[in-house]
PDB file of N, CA and C in Angstrom:
ATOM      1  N   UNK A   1    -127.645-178.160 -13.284  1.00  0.00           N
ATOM      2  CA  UNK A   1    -126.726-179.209 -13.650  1.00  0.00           C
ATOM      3  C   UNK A   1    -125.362-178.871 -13.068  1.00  0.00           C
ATOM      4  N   UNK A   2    -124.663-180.006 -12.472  1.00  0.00           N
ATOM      5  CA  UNK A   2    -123.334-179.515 -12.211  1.00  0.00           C
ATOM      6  C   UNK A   2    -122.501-179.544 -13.310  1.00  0.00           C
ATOM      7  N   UNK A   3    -121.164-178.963 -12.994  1.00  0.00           N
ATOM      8  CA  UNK A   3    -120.231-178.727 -14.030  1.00  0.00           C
ATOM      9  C   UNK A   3    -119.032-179.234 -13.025  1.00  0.00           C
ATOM     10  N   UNK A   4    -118.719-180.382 -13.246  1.00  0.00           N
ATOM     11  CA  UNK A   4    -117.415-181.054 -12.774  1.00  0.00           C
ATOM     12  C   UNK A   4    -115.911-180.242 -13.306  1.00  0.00           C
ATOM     13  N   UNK A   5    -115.356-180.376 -12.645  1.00  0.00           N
ATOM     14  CA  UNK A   5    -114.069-180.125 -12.869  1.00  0.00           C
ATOM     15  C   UNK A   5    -113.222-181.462 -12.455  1.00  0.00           C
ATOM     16  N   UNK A   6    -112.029-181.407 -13.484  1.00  0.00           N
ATOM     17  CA  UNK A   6    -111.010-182.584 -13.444  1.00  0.00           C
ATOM     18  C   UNK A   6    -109.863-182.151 -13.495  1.00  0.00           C
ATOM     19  N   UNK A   7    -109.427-181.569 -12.098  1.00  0.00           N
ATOM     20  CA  UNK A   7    -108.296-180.673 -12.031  1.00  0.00           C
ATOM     21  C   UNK A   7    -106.987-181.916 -11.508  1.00  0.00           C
ATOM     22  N   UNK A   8    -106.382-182.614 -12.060  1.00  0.00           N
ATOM     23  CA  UNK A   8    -105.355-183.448 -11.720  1.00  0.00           C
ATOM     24  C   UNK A   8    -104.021-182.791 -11.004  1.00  0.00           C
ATOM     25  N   UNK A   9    -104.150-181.348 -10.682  1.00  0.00           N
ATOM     26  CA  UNK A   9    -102.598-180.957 -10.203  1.00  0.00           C
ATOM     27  C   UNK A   9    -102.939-180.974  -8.781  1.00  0.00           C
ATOM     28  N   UNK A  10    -102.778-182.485  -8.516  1.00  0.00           N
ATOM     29  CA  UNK A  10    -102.657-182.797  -7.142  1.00  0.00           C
ATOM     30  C   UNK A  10    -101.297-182.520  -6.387  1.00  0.00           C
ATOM     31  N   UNK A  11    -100.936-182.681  -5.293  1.00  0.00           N
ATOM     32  CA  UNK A  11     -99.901-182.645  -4.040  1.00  0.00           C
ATOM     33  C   UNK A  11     -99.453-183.859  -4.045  1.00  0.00           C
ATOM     34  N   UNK A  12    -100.355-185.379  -4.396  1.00  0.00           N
ATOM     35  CA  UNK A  12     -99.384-186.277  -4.420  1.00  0.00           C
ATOM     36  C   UNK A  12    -100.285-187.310  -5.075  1.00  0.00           C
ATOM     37  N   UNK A  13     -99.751-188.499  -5.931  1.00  0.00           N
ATOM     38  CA  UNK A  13    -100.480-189.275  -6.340  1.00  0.00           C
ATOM     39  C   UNK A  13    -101.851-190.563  -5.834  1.00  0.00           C
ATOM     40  N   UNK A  14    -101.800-190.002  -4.032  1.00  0.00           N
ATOM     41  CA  UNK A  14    -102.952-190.725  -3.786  1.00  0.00           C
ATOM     42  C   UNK A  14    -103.985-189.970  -3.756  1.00  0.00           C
ATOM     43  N   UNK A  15    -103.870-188.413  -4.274  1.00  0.00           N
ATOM     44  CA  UNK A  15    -105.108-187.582  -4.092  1.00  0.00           C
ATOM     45  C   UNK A  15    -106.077-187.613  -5.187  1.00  0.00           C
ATOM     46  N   UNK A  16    -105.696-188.397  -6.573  1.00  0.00           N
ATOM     47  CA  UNK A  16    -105.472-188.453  -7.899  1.00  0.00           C
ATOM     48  C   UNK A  16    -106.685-189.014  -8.292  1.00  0.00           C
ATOM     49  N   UNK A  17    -106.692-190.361  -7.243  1.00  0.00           N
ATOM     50  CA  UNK A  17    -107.932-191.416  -7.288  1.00  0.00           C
ATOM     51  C   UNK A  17    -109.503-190.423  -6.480  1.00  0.00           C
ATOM     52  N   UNK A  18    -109.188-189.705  -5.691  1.00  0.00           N
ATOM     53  CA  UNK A  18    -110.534-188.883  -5.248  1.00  0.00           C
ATOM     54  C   UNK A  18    -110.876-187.490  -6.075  1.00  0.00           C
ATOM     55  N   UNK A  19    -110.114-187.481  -6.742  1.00  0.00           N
ATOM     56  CA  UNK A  19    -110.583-186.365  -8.087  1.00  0.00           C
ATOM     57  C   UNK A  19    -111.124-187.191  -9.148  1.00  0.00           C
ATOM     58  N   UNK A  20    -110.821-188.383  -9.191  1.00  0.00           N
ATOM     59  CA  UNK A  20    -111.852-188.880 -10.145  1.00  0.00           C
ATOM     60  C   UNK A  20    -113.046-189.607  -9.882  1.00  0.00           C
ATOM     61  N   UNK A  21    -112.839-189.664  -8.612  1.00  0.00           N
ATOM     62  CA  UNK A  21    -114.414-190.366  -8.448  1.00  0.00           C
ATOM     63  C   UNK A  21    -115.402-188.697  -8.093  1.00  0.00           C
ATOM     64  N   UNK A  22    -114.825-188.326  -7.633  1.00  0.00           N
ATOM     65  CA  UNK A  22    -115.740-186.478  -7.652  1.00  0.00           C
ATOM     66  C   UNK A  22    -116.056-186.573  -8.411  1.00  0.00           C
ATOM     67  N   UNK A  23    -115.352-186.537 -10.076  1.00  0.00           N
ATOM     68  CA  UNK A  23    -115.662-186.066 -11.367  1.00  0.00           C
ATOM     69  C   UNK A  23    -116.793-187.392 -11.965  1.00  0.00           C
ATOM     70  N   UNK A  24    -116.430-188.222 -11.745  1.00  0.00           N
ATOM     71  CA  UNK A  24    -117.375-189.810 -11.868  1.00  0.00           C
ATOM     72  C   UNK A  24    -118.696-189.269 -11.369  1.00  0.00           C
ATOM     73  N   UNK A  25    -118.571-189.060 -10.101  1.00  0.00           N
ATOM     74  CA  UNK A  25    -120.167-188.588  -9.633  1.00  0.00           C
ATOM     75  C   UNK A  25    -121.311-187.289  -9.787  1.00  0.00           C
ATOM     76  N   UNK A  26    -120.021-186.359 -10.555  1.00  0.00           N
ATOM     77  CA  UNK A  26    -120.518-185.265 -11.041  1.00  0.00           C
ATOM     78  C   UNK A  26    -121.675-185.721 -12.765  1.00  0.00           C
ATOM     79  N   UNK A  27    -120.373-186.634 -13.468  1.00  0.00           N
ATOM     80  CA  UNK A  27    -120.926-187.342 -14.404  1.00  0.00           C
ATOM     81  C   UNK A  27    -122.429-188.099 -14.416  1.00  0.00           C
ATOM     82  N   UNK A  28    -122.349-188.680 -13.654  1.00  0.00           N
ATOM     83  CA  UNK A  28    -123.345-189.927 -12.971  1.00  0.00           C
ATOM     84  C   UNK A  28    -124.343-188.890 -12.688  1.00  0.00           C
ATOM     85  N   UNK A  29    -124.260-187.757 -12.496  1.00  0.00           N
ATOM     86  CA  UNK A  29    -125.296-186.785 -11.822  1.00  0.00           C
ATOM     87  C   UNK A  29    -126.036-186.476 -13.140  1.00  0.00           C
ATOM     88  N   UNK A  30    -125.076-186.126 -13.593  1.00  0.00           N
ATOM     89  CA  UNK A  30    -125.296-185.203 -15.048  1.00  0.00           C
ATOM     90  C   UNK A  30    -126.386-186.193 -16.151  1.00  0.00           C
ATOM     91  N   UNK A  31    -125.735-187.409 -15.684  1.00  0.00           N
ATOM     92  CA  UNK A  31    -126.259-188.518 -16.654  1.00  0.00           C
ATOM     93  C   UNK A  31    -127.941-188.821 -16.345  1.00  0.00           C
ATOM     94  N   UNK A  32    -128.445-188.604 -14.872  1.00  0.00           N
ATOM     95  CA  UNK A  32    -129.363-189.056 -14.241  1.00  0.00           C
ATOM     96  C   UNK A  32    -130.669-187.654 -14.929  1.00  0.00           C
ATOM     97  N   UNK A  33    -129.891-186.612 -14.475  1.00  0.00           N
ATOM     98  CA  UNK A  33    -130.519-185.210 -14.384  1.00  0.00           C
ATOM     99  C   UNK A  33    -130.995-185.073 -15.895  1.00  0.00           C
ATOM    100  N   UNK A  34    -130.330-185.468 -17.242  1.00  0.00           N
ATOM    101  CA  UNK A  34    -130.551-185.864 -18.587  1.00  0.00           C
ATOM    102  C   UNK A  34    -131.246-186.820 -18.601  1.00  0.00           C
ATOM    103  N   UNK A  35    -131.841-188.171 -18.091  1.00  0.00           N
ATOM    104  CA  UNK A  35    -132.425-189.131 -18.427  1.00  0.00           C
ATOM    105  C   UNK A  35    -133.339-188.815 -18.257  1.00  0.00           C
ATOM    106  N   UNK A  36    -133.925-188.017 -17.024  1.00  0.00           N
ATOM    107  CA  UNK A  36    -135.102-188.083 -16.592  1.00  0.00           C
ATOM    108  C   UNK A  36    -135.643-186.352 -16.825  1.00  0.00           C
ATOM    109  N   UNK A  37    -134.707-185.047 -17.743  1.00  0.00           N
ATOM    110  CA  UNK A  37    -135.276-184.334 -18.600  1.00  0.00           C
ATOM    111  C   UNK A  37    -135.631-185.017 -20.183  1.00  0.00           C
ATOM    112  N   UNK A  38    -135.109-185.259 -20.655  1.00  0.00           N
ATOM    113  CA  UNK A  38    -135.027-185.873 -22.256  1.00  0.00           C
ATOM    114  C   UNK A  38    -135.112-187.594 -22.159  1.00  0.00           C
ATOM    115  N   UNK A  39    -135.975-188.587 -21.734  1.00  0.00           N
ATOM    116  CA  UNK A  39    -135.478-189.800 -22.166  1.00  0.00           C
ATOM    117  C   UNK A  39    -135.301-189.945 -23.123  1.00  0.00           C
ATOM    118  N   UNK A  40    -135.604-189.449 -24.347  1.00  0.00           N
ATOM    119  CA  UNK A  40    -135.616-189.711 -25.270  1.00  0.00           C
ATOM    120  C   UNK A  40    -133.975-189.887 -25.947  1.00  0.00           C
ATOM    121  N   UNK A  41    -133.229-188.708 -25.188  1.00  0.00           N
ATOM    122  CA  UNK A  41    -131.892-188.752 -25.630  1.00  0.00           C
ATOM    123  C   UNK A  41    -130.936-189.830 -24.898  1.00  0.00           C
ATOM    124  N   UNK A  42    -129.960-190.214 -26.000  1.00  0.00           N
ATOM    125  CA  UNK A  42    -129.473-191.357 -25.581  1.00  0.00           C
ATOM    126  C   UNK A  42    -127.958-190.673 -25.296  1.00  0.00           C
ATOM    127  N   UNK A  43    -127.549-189.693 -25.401  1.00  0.00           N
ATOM    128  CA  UNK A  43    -126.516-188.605 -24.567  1.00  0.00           C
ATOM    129  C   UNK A  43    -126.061-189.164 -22.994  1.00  0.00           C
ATOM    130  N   UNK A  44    -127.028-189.650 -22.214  1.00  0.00           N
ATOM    131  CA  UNK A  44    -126.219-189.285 -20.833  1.00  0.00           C
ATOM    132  C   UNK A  44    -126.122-191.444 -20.815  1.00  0.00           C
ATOM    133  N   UNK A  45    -126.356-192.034 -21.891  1.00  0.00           N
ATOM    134  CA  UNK A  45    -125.636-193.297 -22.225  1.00  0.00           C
ATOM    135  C   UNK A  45    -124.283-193.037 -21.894  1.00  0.00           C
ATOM    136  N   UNK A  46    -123.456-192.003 -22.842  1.00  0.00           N
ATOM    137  CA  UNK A  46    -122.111-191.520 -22.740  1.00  0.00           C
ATOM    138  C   UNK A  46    -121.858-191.483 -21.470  1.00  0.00           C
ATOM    139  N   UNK A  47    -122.645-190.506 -21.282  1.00  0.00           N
ATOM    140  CA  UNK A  47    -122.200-189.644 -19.872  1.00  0.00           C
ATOM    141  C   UNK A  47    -122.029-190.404 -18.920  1.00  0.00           C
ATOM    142  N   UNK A  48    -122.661-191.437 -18.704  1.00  0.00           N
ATOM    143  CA  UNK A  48    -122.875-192.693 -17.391  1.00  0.00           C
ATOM    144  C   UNK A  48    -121.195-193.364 -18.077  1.00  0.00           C
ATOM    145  N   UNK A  49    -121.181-194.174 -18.913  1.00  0.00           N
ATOM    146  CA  UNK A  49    -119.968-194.582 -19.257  1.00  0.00           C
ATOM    147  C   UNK A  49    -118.754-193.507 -19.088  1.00  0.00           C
ATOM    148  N   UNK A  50    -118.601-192.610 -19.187  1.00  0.00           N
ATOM    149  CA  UNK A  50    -117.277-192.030 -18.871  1.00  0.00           C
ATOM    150  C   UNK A  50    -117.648-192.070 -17.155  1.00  0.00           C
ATOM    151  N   UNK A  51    -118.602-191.746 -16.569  1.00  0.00           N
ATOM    152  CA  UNK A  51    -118.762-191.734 -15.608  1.00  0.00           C
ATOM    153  C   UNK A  51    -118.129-193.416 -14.307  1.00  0.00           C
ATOM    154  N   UNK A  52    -118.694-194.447 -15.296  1.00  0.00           N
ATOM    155  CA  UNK A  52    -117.778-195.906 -14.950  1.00  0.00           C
ATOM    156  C   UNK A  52    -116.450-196.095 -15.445  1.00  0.00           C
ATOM    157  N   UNK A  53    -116.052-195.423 -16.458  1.00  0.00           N
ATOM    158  CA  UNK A  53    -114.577-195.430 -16.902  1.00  0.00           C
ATOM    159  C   UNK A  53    -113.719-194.871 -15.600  1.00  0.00           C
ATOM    160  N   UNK A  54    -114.201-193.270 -14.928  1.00  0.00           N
ATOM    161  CA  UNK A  54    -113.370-192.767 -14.611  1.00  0.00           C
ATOM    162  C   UNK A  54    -113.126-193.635 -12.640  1.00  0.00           C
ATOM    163  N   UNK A  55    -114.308-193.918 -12.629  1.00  0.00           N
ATOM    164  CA  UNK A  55    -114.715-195.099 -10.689  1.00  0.00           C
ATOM    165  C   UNK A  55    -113.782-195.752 -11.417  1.00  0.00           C
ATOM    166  N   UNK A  56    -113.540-196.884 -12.559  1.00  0.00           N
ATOM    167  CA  UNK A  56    -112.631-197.934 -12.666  1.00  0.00           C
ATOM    168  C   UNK A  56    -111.138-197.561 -12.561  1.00  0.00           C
ATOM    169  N   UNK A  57    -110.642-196.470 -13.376  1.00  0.00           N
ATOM    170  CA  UNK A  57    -109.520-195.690 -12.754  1.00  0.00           C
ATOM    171  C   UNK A  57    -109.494-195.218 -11.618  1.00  0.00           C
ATOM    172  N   UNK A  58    -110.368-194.647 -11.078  1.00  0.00           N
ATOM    173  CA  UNK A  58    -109.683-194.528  -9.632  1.00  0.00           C
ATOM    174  C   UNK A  58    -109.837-195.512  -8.657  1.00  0.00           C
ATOM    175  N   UNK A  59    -110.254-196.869  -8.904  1.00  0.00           N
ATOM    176  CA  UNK A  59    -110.639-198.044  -7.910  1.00  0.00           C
ATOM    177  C   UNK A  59    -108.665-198.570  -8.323  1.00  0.00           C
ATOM    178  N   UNK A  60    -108.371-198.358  -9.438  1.00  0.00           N
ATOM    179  CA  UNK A  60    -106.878-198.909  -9.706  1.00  0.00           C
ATOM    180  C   UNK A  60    -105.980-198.150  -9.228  1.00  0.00           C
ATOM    181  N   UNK A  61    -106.140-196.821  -9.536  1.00  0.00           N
ATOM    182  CA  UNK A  61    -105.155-195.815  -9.028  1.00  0.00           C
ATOM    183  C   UNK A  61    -105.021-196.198  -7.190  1.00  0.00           C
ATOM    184  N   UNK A  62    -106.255-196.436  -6.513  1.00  0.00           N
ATOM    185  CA  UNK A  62    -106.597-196.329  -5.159  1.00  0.00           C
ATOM    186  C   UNK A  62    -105.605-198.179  -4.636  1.00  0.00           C
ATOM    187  N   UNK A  63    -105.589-198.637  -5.967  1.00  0.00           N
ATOM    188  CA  UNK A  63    -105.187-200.134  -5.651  1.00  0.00           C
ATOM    189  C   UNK A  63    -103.687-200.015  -5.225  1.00  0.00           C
ATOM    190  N   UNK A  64    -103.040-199.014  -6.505  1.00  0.00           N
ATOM    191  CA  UNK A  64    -101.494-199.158  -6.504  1.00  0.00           C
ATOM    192  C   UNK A  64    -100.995-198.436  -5.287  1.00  0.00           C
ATOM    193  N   UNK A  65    -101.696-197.064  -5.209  1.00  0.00           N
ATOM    194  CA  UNK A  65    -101.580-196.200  -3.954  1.00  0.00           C
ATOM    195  C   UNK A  65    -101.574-197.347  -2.908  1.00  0.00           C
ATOM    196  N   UNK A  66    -102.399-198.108  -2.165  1.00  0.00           N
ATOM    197  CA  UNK A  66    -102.363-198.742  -0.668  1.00  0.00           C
ATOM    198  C   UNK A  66    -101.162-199.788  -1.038  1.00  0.00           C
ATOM    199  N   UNK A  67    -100.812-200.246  -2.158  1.00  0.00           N
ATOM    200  CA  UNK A  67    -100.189-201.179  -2.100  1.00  0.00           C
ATOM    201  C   UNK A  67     -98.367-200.577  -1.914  1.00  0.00           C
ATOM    202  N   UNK A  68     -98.457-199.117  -2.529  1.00  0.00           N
ATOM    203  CA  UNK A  68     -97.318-198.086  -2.186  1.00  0.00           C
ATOM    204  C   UNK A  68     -97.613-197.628  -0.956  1.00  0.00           C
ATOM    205  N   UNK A  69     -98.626-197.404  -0.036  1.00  0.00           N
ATOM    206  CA  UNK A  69     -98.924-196.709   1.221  1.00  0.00           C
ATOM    207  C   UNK A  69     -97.843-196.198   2.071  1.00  0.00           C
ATOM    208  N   UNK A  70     -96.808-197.096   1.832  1.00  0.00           N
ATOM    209  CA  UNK A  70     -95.448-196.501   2.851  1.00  0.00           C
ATOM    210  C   UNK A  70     -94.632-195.134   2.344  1.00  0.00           C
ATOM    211  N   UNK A  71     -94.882-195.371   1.110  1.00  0.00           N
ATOM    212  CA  UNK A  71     -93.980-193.942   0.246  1.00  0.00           C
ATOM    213  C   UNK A  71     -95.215-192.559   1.162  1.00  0.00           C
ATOM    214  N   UNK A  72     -96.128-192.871   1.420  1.00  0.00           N
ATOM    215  CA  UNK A  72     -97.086-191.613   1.416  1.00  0.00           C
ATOM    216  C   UNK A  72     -96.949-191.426   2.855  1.00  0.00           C
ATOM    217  N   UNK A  73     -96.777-192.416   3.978  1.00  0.00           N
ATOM    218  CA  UNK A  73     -96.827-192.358   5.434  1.00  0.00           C
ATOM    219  C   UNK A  73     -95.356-191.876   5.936  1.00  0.00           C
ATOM    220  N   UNK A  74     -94.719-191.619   4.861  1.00  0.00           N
ATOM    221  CA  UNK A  74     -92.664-191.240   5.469  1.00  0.00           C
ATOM    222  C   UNK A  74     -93.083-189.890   5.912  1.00  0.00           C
ATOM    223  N   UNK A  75     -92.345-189.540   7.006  1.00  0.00           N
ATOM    224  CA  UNK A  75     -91.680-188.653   7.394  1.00  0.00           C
ATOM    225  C   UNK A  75     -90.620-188.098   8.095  1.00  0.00           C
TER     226      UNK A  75
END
């Protein structure tokens, strides 16, 4: 099983949105790898939902970022 990490001390706020879809797919992993040891347990229910919570935050985070894109392209 993997063990995600959700390390947020990024370098800048567009890196923010690809730490959570990592951690989303680590989830989603976790959730799959549980369904199909235990169906019986309804555990990786959770797990899939935090797993779509965290894609929906970073599909927004990824929104505001391109729509800021110029703050990130200065030099």
């Amino acid at each position: 099983m993997s063990k995600p990490g959700l390390n947020l001390d990024v370098e800048a706020p567009d890196m923010v949105a690809g730490v959570l879809r990592a951690a989303a797919d680590a989830y989603q992993q976790r959730a799959e790898e549980q369904m199909q040891a235990q169906p019986q347990d309804r555990t990786p229910v959770i797990w899939a939902a935090a797993a779509g919570l965290l894609d929906d935050a970073a599909d927004a985070i990824g929104q505001i970022v391109s729509r800021h894109s110029s703050i990130f392209h200065k030099k």
